[in-house]
N, C-alpha and C. Protein backbone atom coordinates (compact mmCIF):
# COMPACT_ATOMS: atom_id res chain seq x y z
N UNK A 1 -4.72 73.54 -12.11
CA UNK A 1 -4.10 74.41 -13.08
C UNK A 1 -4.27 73.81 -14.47
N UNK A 2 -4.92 74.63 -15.56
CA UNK A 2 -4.84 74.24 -16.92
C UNK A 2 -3.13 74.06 -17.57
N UNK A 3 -3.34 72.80 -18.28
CA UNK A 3 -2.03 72.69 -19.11
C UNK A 3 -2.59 74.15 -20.15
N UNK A 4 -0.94 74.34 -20.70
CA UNK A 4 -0.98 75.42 -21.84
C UNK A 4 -1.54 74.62 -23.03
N UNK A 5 -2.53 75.40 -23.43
CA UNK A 5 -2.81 74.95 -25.13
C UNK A 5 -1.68 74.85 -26.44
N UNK A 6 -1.39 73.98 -27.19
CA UNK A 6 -0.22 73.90 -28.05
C UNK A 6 0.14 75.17 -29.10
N UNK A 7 -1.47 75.58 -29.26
CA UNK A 7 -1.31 76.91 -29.69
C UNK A 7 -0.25 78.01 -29.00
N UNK A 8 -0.45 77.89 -27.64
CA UNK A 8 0.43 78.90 -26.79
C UNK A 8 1.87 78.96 -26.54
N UNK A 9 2.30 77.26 -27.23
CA UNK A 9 3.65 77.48 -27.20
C UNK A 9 4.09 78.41 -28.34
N UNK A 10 5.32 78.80 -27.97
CA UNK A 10 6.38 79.94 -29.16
C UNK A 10 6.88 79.22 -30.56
N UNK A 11 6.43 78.99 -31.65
CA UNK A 11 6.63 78.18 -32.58
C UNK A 11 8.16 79.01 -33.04
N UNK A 12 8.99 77.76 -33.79
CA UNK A 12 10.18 77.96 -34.07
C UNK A 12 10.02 78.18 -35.77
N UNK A 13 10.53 78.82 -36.15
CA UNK A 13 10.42 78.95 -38.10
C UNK A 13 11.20 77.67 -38.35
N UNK A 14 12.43 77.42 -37.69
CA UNK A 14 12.75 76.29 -38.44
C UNK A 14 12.29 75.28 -38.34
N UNK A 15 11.05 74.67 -37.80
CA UNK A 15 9.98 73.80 -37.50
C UNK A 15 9.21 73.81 -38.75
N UNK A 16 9.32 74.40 -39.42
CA UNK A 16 8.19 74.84 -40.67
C UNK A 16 9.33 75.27 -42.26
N UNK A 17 8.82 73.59 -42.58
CA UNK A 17 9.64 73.41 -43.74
C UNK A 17 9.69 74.01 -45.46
N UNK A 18 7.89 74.85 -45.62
CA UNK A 18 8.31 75.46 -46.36
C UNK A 18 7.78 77.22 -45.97
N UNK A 19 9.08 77.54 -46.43
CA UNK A 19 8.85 79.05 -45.92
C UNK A 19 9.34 80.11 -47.25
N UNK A 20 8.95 81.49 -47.31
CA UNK A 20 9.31 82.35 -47.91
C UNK A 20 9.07 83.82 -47.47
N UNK A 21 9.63 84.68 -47.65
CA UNK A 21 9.56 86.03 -47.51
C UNK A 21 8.62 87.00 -47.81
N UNK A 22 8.25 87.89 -47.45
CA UNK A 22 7.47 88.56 -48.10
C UNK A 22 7.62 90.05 -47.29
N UNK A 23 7.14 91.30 -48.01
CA UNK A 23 7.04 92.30 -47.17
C UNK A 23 5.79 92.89 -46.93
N UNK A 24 6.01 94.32 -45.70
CA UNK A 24 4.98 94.43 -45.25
C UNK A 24 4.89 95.99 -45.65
N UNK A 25 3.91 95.80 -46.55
CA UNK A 25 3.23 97.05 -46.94
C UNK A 25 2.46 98.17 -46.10
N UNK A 26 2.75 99.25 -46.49
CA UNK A 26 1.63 100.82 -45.78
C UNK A 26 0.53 99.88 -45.92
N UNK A 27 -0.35 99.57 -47.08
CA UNK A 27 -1.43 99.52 -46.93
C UNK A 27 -1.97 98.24 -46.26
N UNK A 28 -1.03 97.58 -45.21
CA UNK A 28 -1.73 96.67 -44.02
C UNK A 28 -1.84 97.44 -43.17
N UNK A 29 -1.52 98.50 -42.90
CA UNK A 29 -1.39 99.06 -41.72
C UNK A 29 -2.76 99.79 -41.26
N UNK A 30 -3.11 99.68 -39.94
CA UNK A 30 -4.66 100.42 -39.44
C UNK A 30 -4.78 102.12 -39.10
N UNK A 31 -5.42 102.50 -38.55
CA UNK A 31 -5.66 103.67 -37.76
C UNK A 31 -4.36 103.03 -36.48
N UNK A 32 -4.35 102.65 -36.07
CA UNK A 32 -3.27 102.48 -34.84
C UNK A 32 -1.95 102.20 -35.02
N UNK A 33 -1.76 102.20 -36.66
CA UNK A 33 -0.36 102.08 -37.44
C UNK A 33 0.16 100.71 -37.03
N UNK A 34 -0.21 99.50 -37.04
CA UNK A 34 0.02 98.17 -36.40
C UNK A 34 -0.83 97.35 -37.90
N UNK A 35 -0.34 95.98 -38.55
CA UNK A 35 -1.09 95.63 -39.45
C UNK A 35 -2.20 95.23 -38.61
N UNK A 36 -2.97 95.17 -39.73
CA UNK A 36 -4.62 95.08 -39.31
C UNK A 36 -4.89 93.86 -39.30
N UNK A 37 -5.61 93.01 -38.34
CA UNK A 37 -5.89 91.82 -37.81
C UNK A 37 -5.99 91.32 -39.44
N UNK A 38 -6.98 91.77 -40.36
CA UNK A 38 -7.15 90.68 -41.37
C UNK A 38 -6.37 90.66 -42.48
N UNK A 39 -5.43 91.49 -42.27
CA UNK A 39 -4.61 91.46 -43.20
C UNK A 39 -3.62 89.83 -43.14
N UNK A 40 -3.29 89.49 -41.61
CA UNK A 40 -2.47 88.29 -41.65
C UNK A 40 -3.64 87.06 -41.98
N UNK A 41 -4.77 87.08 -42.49
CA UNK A 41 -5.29 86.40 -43.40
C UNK A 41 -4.71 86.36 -44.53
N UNK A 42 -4.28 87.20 -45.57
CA UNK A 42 -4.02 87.27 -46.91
C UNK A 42 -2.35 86.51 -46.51
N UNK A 43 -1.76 87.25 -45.21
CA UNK A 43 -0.55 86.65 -45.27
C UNK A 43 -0.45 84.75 -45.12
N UNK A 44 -0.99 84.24 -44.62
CA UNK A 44 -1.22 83.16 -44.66
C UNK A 44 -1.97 82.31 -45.72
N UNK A 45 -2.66 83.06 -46.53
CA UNK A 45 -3.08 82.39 -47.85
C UNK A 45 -1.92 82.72 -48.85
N UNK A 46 -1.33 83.65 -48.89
CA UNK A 46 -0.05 83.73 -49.28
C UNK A 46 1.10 82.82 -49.24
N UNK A 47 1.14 82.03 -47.81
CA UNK A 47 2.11 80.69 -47.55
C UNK A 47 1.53 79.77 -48.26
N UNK A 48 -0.03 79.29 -47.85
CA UNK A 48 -0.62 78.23 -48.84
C UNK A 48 -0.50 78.02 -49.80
N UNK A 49 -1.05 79.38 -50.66
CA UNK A 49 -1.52 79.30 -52.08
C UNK A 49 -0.04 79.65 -52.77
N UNK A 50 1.23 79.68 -52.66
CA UNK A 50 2.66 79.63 -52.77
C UNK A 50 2.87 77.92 -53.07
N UNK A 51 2.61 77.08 -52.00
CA UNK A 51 3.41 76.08 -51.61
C UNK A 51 1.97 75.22 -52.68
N UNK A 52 0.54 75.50 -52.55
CA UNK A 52 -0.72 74.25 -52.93
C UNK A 52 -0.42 74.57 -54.92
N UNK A 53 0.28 75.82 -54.94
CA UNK A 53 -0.83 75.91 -56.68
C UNK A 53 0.45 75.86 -57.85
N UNK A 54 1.96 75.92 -56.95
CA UNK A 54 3.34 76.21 -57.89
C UNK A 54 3.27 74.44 -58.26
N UNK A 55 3.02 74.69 -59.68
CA UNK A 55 3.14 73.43 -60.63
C UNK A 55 4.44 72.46 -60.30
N UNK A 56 5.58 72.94 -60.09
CA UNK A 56 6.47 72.15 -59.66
C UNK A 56 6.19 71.64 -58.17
N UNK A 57 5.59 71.97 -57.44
CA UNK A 57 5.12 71.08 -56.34
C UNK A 57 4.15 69.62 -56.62
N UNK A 58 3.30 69.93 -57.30
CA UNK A 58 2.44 69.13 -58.05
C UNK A 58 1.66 68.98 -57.13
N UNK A 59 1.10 69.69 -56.05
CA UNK A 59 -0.13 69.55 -55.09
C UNK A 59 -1.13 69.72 -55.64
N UNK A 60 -1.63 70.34 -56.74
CA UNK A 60 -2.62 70.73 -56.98
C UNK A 60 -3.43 69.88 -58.67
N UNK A 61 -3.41 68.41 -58.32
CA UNK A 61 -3.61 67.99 -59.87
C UNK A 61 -4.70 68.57 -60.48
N UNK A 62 -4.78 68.50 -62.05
CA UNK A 62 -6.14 68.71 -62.82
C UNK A 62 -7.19 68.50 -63.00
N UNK A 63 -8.47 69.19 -62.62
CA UNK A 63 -9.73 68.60 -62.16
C UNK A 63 -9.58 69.24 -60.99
N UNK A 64 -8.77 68.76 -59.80
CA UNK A 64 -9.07 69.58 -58.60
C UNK A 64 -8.59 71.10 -57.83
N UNK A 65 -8.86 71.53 -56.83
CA UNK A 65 -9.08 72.55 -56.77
C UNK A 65 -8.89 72.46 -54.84
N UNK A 66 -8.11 73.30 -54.24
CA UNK A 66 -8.12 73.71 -52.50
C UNK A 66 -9.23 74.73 -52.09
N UNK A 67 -9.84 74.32 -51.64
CA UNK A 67 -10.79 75.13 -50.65
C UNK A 67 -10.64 75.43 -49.00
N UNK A 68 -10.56 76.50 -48.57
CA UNK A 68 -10.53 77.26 -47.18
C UNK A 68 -11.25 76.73 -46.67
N UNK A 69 -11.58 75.49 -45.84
CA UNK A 69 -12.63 75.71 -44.57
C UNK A 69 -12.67 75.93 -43.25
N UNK A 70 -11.43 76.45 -42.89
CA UNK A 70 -11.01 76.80 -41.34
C UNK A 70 -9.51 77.53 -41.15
N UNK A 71 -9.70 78.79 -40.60
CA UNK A 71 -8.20 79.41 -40.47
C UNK A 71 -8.33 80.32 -39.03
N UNK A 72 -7.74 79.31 -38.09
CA UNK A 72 -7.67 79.92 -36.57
C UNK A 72 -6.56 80.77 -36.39
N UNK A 73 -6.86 81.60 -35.94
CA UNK A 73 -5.56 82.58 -36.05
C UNK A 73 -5.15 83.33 -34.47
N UNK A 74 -4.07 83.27 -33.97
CA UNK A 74 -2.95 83.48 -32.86
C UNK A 74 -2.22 85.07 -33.02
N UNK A 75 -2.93 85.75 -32.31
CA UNK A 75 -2.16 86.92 -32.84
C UNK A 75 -0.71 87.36 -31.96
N UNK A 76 -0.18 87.31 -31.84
CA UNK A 76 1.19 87.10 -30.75
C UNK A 76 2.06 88.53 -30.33
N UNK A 77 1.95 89.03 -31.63
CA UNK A 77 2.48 90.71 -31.35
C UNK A 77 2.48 91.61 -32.30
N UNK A 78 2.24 93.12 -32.23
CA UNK A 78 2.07 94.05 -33.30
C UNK A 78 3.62 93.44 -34.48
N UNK A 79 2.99 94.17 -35.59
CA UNK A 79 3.66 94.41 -36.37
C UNK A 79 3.23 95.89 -37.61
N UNK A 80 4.62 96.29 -37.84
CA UNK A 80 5.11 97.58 -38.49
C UNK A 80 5.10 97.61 -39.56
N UNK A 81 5.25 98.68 -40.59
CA UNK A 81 5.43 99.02 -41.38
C UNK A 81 6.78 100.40 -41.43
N UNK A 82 7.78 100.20 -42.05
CA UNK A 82 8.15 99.18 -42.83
C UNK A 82 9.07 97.75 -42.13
N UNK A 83 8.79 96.72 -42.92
CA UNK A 83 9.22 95.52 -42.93
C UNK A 83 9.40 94.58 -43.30
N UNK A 84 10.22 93.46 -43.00
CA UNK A 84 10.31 92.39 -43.82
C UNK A 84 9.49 90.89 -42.92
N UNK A 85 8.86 90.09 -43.57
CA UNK A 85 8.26 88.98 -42.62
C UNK A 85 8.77 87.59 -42.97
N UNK A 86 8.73 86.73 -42.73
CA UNK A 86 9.05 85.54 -42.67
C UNK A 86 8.04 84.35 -42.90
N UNK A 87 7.28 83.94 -43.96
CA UNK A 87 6.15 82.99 -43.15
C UNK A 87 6.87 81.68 -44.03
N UNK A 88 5.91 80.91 -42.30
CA UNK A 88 6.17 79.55 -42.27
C UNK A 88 4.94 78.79 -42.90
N UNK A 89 5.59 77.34 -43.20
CA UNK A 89 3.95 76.58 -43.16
C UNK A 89 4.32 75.26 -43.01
N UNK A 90 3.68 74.19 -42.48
CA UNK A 90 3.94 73.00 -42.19
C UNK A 90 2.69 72.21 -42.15
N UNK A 91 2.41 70.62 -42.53
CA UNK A 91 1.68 69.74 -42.45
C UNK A 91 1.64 68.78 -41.03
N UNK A 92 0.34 69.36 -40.55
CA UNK A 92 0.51 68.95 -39.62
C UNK A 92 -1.12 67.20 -38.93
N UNK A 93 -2.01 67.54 -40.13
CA UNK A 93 -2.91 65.99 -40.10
C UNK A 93 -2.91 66.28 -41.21
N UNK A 94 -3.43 64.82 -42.07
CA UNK A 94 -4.01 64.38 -43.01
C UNK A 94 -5.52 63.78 -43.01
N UNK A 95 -6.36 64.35 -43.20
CA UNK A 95 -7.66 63.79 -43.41
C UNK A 95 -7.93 63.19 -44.72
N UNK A 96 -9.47 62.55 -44.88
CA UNK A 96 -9.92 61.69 -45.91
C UNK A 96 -9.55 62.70 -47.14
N UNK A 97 -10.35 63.64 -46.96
CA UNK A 97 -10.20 64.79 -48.31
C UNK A 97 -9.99 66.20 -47.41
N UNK A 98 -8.82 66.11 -46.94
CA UNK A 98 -8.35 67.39 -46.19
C UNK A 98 -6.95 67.72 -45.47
N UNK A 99 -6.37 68.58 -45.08
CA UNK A 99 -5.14 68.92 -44.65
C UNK A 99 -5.07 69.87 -43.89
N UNK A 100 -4.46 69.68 -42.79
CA UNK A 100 -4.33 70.83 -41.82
C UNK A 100 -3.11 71.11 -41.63
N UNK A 101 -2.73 72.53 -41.81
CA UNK A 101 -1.66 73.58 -41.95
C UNK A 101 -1.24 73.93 -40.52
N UNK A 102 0.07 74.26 -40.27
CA UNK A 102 -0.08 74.94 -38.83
C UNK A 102 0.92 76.01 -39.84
N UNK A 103 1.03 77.31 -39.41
CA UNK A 103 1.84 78.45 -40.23
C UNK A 103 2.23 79.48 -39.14
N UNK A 104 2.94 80.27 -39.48
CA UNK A 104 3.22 81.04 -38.92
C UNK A 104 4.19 82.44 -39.90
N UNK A 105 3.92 83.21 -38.86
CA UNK A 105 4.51 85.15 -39.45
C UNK A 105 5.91 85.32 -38.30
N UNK A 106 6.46 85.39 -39.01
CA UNK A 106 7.86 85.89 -38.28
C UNK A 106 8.45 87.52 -38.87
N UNK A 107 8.77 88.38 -38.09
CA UNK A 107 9.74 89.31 -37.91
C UNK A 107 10.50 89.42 -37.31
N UNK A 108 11.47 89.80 -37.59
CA UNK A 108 12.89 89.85 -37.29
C UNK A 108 12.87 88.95 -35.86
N UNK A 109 13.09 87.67 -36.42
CA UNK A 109 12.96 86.27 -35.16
C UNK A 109 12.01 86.38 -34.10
N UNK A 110 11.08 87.11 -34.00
CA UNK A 110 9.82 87.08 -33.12
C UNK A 110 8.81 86.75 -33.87
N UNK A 111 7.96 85.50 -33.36
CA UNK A 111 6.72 85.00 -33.87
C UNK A 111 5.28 86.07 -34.04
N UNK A 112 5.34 86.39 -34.93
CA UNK A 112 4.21 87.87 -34.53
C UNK A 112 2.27 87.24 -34.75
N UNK A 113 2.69 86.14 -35.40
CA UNK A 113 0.77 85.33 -35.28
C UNK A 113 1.12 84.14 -35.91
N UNK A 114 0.68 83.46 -35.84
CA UNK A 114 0.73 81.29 -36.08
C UNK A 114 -1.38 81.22 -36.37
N UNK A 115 -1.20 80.47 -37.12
CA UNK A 115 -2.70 80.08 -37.28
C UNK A 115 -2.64 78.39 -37.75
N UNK A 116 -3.63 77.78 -37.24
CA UNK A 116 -4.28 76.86 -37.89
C UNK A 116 -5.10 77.01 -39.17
N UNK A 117 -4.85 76.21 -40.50
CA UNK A 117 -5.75 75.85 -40.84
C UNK A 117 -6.05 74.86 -42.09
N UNK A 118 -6.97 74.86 -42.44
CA UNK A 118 -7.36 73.18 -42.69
C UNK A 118 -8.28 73.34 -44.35
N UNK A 119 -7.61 72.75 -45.66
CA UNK A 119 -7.82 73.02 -46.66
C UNK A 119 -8.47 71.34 -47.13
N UNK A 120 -9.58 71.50 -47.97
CA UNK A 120 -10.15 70.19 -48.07
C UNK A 120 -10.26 70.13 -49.42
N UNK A 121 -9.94 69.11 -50.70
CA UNK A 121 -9.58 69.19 -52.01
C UNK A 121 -11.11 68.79 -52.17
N UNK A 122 -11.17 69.54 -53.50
CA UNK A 122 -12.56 69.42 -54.26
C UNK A 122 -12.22 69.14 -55.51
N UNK A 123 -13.20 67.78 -56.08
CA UNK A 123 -13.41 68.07 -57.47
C UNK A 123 -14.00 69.41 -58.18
N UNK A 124 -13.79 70.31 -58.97
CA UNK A 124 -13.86 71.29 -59.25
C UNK A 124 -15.50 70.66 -60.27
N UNK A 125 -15.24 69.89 -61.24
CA UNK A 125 -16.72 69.53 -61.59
C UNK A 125 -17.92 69.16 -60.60
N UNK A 126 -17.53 68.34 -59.76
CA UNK A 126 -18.93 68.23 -58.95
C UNK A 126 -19.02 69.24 -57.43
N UNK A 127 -17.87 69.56 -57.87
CA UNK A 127 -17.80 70.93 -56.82
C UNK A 127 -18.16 70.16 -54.90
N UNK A 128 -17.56 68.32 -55.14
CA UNK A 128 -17.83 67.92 -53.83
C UNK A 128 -16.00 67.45 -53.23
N UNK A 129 -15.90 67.50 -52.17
CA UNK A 129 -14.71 66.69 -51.48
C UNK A 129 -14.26 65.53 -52.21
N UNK A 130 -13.35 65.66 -52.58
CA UNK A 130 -12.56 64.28 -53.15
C UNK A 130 -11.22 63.21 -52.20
N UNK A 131 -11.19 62.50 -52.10
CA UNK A 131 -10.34 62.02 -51.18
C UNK A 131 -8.98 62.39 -51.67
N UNK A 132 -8.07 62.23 -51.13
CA UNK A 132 -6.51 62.53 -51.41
C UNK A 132 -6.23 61.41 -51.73
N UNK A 133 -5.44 61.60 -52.83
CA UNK A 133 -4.70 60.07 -53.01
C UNK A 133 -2.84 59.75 -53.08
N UNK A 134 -3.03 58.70 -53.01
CA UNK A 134 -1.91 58.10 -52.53
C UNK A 134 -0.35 59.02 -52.83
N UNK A 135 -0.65 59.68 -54.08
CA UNK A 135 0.43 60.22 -54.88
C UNK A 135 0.36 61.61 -54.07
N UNK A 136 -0.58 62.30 -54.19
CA UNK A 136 -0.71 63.59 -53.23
C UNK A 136 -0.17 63.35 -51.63
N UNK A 137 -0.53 62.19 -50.82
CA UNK A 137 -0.05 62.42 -49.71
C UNK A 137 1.52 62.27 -49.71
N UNK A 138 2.20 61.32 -50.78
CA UNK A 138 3.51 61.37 -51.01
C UNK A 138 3.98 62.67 -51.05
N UNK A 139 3.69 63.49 -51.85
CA UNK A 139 4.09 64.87 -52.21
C UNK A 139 4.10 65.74 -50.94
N UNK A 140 2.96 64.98 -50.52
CA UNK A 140 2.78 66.46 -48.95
C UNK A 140 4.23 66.18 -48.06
N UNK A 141 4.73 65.10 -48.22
CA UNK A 141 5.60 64.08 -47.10
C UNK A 141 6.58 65.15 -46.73
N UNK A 142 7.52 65.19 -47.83
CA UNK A 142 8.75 66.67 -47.05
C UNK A 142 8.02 68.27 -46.80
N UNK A 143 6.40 68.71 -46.92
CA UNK A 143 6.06 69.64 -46.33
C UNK A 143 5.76 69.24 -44.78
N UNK A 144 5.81 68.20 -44.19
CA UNK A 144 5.19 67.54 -42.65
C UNK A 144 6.10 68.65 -41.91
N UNK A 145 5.72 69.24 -40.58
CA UNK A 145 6.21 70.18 -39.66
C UNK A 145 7.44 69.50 -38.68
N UNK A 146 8.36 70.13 -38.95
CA UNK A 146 9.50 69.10 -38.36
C UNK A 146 8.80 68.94 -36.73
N UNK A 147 9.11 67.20 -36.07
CA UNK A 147 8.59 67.04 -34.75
C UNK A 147 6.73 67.01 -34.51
N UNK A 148 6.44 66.52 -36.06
CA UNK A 148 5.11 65.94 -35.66
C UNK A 148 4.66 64.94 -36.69
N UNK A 149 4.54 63.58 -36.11
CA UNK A 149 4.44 62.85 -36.67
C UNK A 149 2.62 62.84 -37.29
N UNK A 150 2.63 62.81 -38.64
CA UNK A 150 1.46 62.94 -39.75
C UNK A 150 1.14 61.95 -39.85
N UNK A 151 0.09 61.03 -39.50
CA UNK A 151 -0.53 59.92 -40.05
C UNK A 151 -1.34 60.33 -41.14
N UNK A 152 -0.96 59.04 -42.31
CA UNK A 152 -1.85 59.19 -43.52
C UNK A 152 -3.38 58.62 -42.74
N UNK A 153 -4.18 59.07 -43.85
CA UNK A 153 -5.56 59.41 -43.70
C UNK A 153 -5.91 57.46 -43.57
N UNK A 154 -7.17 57.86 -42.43
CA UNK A 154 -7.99 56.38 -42.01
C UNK A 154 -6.50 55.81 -41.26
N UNK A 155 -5.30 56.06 -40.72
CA UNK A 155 -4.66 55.40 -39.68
C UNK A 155 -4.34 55.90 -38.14
């Protein structure tokens, strides 16, 4: 018998330390009146780009820049229009010049899709991977996913 993949467990919102609200618009909705698979793309760059680019976080210093290179996505159950959603987001590795997200969409306390994914900082001038430094992984520290321990990068 296969163990369950970690993906398959039921993620908890309060596991996922920074979160905010958002609603769910007619225009996610498909021909089958259910939001449309790629719409919980935007919803999840929505958790990111919330928590990586608000100046008072200070994730995002000058010169550099977050880039998308991986967003696995869990679709868990329809969702409606109208509504209100819930998303989560949490730090869950630290790489050399990278970070992996675990997130999640909540309605009304049912997990409706969770995704992985994994943002790698670029110098915006040479437009290559820059390592994270010491001050940035500090900052990431109270976004870590409650119940998973984050090793800083190279340990």
């Amino acid at each position: 018998m296969n163990a369950p993949s970690r993906l398959d467990r039921t993620p908890r919102l309060e596991d996922f330390p920074f979160r905010l609200s958002d609603n769910v618009r007619f225009g996610d909705l498909d021909p089958n009146q259910h939001v449309n698979n790629a719409v919980y793309a935007t919803y999840f760059e929505t958790g990111r780009v919330t928590l990586m680019k608000l100046p008072q976080y200070g994730l995002t210093p000058p010169g550099l820049a977050w880039i998308m290179v991986r967003l696995d996505i869990h679709f868990r159950a329809e969702l409606h229009w109208p509504g209100k959603i819930e998303l989560g987001l949490g730090v869950v590795k630290l790489g050399r010049t990278s970070v992996t997200f675990e997130q999640v969409v909540f309605s009304e306390g049912t997990c409706v899709a969770s995704a992985n994914s994994v943002g790698v900082l670029l110098d915006e001038a040479t437009r290559r991977p820059t390592p994270l430094t010491t001050e940035l992984i500090e900052k990431l520290r109270p976004w870590h996913k409650r119940g998973v321990a984050v090793a800083s990068p190279g340990h």
